[in-house]
C-alpha atoms as a PDB file:
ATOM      1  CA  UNK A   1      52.292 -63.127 119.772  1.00  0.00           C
ATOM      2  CA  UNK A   2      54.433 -61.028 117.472  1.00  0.00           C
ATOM      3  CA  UNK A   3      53.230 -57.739 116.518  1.00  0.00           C
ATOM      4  CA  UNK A   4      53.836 -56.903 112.548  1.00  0.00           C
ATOM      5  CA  UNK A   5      53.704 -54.285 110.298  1.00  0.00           C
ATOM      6  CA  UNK A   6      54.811 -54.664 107.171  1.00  0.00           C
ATOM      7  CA  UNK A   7      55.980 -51.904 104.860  1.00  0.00           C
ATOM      8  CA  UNK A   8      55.622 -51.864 100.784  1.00  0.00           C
ATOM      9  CA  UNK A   9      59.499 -52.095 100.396  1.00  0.00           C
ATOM     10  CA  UNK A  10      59.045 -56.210 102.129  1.00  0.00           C
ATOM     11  CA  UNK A  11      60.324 -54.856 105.046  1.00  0.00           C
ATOM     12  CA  UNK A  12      58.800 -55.811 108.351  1.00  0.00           C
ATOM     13  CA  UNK A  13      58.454 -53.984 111.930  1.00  0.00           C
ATOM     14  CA  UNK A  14      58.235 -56.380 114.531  1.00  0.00           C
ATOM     15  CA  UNK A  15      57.729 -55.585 117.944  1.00  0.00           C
ATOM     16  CA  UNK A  16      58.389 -52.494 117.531  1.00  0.00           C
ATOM     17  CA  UNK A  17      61.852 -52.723 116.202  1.00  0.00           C
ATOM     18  CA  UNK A  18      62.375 -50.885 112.799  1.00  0.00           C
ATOM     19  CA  UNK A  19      64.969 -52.843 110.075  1.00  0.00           C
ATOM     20  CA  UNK A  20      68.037 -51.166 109.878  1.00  0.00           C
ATOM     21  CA  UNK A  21      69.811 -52.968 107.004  1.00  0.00           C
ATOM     22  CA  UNK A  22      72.320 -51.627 104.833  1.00  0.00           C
ATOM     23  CA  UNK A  23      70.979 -50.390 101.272  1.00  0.00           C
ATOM     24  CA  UNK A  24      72.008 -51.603  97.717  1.00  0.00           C
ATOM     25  CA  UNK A  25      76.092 -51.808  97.229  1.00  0.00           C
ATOM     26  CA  UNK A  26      76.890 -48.633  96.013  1.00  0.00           C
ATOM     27  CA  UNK A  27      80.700 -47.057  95.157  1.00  0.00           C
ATOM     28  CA  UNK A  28      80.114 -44.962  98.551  1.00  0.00           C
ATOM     29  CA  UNK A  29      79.309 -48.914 100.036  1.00  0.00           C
ATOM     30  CA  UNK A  30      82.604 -49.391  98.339  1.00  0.00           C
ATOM     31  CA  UNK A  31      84.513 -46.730  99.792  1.00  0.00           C
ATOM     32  CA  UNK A  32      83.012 -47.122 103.757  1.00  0.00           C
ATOM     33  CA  UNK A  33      84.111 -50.767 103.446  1.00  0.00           C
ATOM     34  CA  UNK A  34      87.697 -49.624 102.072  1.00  0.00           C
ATOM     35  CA  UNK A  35      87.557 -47.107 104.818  1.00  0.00           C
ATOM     36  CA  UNK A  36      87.514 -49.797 107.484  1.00  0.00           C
ATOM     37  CA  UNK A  37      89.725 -52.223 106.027  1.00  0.00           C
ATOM     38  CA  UNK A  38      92.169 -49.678 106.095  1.00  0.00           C
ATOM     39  CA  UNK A  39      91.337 -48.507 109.880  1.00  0.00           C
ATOM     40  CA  UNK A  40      91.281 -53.153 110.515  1.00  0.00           C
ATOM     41  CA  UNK A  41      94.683 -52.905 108.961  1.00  0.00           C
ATOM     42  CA  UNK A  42      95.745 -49.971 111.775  1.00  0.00           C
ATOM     43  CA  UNK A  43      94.678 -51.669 114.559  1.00  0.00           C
ATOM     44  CA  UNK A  44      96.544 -54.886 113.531  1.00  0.00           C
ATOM     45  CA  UNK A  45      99.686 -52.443 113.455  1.00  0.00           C
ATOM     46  CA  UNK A  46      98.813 -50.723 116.447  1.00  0.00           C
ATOM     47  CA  UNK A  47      99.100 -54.396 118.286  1.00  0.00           C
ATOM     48  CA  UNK A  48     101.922 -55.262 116.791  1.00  0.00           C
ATOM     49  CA  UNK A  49     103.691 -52.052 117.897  1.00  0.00           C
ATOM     50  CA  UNK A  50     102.345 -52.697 121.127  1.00  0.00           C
ATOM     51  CA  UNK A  51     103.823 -56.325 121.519  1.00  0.00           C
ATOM     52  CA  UNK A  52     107.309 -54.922 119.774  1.00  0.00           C
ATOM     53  CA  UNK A  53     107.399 -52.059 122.674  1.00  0.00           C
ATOM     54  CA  UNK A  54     106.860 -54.753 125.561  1.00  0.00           C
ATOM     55  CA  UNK A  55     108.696 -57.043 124.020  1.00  0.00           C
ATOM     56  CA  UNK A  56     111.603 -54.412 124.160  1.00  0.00           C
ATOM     57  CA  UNK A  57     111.179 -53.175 127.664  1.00  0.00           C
ATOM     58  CA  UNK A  58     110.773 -56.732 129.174  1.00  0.00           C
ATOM     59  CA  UNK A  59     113.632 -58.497 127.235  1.00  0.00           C
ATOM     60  CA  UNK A  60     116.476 -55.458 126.034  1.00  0.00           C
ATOM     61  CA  UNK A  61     115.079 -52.724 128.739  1.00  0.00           C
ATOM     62  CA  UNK A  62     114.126 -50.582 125.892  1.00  0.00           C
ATOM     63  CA  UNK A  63     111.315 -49.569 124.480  1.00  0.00           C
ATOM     64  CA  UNK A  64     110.619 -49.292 120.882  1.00  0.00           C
ATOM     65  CA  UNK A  65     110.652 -45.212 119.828  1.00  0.00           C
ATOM     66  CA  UNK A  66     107.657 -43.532 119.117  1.00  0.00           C
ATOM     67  CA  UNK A  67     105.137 -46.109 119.550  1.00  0.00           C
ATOM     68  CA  UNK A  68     103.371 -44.325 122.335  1.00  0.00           C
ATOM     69  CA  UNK A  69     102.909 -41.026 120.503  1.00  0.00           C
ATOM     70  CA  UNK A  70     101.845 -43.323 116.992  1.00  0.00           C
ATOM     71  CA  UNK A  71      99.550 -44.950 119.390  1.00  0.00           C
ATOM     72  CA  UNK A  72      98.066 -41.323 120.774  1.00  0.00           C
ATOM     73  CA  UNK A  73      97.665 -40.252 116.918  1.00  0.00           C
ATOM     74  CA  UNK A  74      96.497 -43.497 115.383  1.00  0.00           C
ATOM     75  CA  UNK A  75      93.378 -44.340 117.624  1.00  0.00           C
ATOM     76  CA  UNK A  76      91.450 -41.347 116.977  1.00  0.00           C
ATOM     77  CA  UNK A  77      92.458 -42.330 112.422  1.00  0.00           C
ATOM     78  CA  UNK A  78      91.275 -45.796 113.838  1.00  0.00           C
ATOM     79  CA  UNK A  79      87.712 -44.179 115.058  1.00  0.00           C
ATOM     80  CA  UNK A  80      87.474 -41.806 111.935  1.00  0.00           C
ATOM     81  CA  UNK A  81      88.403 -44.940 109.282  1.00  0.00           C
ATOM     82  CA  UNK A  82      85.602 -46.947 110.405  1.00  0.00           C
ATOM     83  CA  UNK A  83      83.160 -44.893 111.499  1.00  0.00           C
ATOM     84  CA  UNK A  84      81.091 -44.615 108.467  1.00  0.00           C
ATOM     85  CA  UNK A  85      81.051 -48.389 107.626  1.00  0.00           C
ATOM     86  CA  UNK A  86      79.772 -49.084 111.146  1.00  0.00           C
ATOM     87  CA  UNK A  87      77.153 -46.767 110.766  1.00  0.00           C
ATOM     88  CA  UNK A  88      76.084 -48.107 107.325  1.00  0.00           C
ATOM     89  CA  UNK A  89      76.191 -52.133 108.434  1.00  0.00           C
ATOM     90  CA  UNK A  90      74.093 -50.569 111.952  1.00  0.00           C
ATOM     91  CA  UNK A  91      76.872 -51.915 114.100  1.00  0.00           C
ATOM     92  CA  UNK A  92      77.515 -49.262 116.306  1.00  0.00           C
ATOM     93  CA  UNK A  93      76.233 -49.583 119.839  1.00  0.00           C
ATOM     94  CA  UNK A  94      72.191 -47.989 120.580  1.00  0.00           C
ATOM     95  CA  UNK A  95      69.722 -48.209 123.156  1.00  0.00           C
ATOM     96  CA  UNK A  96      66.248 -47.764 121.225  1.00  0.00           C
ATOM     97  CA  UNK A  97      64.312 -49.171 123.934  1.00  0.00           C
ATOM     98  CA  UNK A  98      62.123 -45.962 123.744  1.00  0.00           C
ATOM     99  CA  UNK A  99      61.745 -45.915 120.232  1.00  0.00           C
ATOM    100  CA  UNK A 100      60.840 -49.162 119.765  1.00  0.00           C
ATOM    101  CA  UNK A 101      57.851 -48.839 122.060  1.00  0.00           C
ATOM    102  CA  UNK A 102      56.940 -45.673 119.959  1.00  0.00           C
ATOM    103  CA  UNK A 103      57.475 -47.259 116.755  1.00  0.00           C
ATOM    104  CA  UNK A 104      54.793 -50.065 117.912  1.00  0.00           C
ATOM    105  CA  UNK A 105      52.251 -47.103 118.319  1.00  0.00           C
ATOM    106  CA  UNK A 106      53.434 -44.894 115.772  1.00  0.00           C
ATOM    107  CA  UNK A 107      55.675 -46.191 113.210  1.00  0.00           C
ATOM    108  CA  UNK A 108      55.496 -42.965 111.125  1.00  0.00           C
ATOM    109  CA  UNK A 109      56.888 -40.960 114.339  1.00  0.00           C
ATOM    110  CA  UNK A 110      59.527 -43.388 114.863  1.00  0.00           C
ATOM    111  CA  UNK A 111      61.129 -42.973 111.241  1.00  0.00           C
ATOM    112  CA  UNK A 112      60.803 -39.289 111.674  1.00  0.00           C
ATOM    113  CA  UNK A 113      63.021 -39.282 114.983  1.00  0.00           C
ATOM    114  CA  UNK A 114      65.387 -41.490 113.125  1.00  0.00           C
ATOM    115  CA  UNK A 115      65.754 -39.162 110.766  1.00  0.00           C
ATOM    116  CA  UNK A 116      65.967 -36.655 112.639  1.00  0.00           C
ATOM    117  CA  UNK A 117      69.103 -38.507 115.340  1.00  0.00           C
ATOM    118  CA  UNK A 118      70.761 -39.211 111.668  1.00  0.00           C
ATOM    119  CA  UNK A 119      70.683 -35.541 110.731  1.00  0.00           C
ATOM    120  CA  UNK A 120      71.923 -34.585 114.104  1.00  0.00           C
ATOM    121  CA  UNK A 121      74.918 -36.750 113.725  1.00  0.00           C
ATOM    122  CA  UNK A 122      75.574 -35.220 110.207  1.00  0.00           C
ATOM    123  CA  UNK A 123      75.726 -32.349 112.203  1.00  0.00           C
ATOM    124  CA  UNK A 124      77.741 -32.989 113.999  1.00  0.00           C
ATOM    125  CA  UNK A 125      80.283 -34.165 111.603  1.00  0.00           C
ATOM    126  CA  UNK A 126      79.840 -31.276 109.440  1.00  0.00           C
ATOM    127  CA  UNK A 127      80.928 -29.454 113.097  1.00  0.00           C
ATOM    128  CA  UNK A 128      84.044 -31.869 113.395  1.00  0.00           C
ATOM    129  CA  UNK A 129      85.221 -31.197 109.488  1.00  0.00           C
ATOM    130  CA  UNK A 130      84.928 -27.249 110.444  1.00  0.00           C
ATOM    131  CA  UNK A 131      86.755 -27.027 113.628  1.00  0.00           C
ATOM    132  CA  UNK A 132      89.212 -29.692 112.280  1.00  0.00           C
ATOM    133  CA  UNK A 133      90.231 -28.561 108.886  1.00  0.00           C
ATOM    134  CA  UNK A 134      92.673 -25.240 110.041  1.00  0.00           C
ATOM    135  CA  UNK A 135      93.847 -27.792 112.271  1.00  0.00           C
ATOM    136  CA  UNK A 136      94.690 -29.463 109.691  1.00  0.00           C
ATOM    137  CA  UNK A 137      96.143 -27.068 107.041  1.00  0.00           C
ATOM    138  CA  UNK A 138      98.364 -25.759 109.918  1.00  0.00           C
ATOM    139  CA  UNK A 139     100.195 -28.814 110.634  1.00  0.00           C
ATOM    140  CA  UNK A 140     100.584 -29.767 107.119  1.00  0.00           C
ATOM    141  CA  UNK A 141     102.141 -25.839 106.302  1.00  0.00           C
ATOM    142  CA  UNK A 142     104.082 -26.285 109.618  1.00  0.00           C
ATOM    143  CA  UNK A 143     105.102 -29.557 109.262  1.00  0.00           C
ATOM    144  CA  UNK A 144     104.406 -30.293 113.403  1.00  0.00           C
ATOM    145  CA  UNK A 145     105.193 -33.744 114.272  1.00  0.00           C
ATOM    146  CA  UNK A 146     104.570 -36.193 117.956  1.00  0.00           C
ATOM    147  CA  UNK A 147     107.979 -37.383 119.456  1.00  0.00           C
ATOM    148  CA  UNK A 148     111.590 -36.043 119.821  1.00  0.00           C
ATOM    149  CA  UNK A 149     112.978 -33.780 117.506  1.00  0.00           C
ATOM    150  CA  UNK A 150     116.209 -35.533 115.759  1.00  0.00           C
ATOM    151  CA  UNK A 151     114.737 -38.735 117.167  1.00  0.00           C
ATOM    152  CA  UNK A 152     111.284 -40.061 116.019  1.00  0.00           C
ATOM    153  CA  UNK A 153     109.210 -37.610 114.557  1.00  0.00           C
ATOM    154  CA  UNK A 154     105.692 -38.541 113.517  1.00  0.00           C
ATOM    155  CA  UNK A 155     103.784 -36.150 111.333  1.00  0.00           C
ATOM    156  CA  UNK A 156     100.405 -35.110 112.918  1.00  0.00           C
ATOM    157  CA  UNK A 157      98.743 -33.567 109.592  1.00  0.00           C
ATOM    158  CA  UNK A 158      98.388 -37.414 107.854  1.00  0.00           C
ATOM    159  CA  UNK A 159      96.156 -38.551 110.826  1.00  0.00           C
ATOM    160  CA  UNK A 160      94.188 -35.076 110.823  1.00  0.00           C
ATOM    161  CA  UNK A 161      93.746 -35.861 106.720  1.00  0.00           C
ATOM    162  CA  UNK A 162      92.286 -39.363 108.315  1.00  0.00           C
ATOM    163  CA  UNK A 163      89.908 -37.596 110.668  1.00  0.00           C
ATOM    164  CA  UNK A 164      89.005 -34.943 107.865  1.00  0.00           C
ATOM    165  CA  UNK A 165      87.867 -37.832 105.412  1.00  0.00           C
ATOM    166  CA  UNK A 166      86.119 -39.950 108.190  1.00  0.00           C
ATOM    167  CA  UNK A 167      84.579 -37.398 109.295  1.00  0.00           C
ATOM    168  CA  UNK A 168      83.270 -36.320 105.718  1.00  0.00           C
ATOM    169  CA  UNK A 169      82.386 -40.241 104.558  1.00  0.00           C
ATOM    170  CA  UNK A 170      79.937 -40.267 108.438  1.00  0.00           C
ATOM    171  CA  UNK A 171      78.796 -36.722 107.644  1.00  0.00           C
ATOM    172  CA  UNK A 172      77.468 -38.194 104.079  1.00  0.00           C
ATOM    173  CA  UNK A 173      76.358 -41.670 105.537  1.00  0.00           C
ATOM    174  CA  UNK A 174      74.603 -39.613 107.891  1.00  0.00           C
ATOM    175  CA  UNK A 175      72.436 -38.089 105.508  1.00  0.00           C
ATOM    176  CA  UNK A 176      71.846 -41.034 103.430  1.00  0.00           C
ATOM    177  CA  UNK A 177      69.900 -42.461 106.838  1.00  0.00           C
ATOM    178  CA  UNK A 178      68.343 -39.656 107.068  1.00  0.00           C
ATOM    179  CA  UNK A 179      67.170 -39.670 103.548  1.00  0.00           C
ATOM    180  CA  UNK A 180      66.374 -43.770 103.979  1.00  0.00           C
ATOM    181  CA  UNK A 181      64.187 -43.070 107.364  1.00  0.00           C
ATOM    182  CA  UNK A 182      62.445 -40.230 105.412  1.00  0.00           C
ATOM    183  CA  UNK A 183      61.740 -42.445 102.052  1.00  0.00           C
ATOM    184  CA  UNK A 184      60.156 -44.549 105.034  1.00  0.00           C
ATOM    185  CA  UNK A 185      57.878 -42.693 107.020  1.00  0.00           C
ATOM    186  CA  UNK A 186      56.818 -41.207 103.466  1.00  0.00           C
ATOM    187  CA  UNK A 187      55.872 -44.636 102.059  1.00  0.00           C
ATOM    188  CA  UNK A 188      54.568 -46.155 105.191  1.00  0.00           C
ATOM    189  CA  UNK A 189      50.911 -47.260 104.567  1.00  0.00           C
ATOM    190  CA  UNK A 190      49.790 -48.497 108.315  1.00  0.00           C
ATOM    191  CA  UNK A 191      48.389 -51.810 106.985  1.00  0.00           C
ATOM    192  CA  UNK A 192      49.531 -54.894 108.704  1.00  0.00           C
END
């Protein structure tokens, strides 16, 4: 037997396990979406630099230049770029086999934890766009670049730019879960 609660928003808890679907399309839906296309996009790049650099070494014994410091650089963009859309669709990888049992007992706790792991992680972003930001503005006034100087030279300060604006778009979806589990616990009414 399935236990329900329903909220006034339609939304149902079931066993324990709170809804996490995305809101309403909005032009911050937009840009998370755009966000990960663009980091979908990378990855397809990043495999096809991969298969050009083995196909180099196996069949002309030399590998394609660069593509292990792109590589380096473009996996942490590729994090950063779709970060905030996985966060938004609830895609990202969670154990909530704790706060499912609480939410059974006491829904109203459960949203407020929610809330409260969601502001965390804004946090946390906010700590990431700090620390990252002189980072940042120092490679892009010193021009540093990955590779060999006079031979491939990759600019670093476009892939800190990536990390500065992913890190900025999870900060924000961040708080818009927090806000969401808040609305929630606010507007939850107990009745089955």
């Amino acid at each position: 037997m399935s236990n329900q609660l329903g909220e006034s928003d339609g939304s149902v808890v079931v066993d324990g396990e709170i809804p996490r679907s995305s809101p309403p399309r909005s032009a911050f839906g937009v840009l998370t979406m755009a966000l990960n296309a663009v980091g979908t996009m990378l990855i397809i790049i990043m495999a096809i630099a991969v298969n050009a650099d083995i196909l180099g070494r196996d069949l002309f014994n030399q590998p394609v230049p660069g593509v292990t410091e792109f590589l380096g650089l473009s996996i942490v963009a590729v994090v950063f770029l779709q970060m905030a859309n996985t966060l938004r669709e609830d895609r990202h990888v969670s154990n909530d086999l704790i706060m499912a049992a609480v939410a059974i007992r006491w829904p109203r706790a459960a949203f407020l934890f929610y809330a409260l792991f969601h502001l965390v992680g804004a946090l946390l972003m906010a700590l990431i766009v700090w620390f990252v930001f002189p980072t940042f503005l120092e490679n892009y006034r010193g021009n540093f670049y990955k590779g060999t100087a006079g031979y491939i030279e990759i600019p670093v300060w476009p892939f800190m730019l990536v990390v500065l604006i992913g890190a900025t778009a999870a900060m924000i979806q961040y708080v818009l879960l927090a806000a969401r589990e808040l609305h929630r616990m606010m507007r939850w009414s107990g009745r089955p």
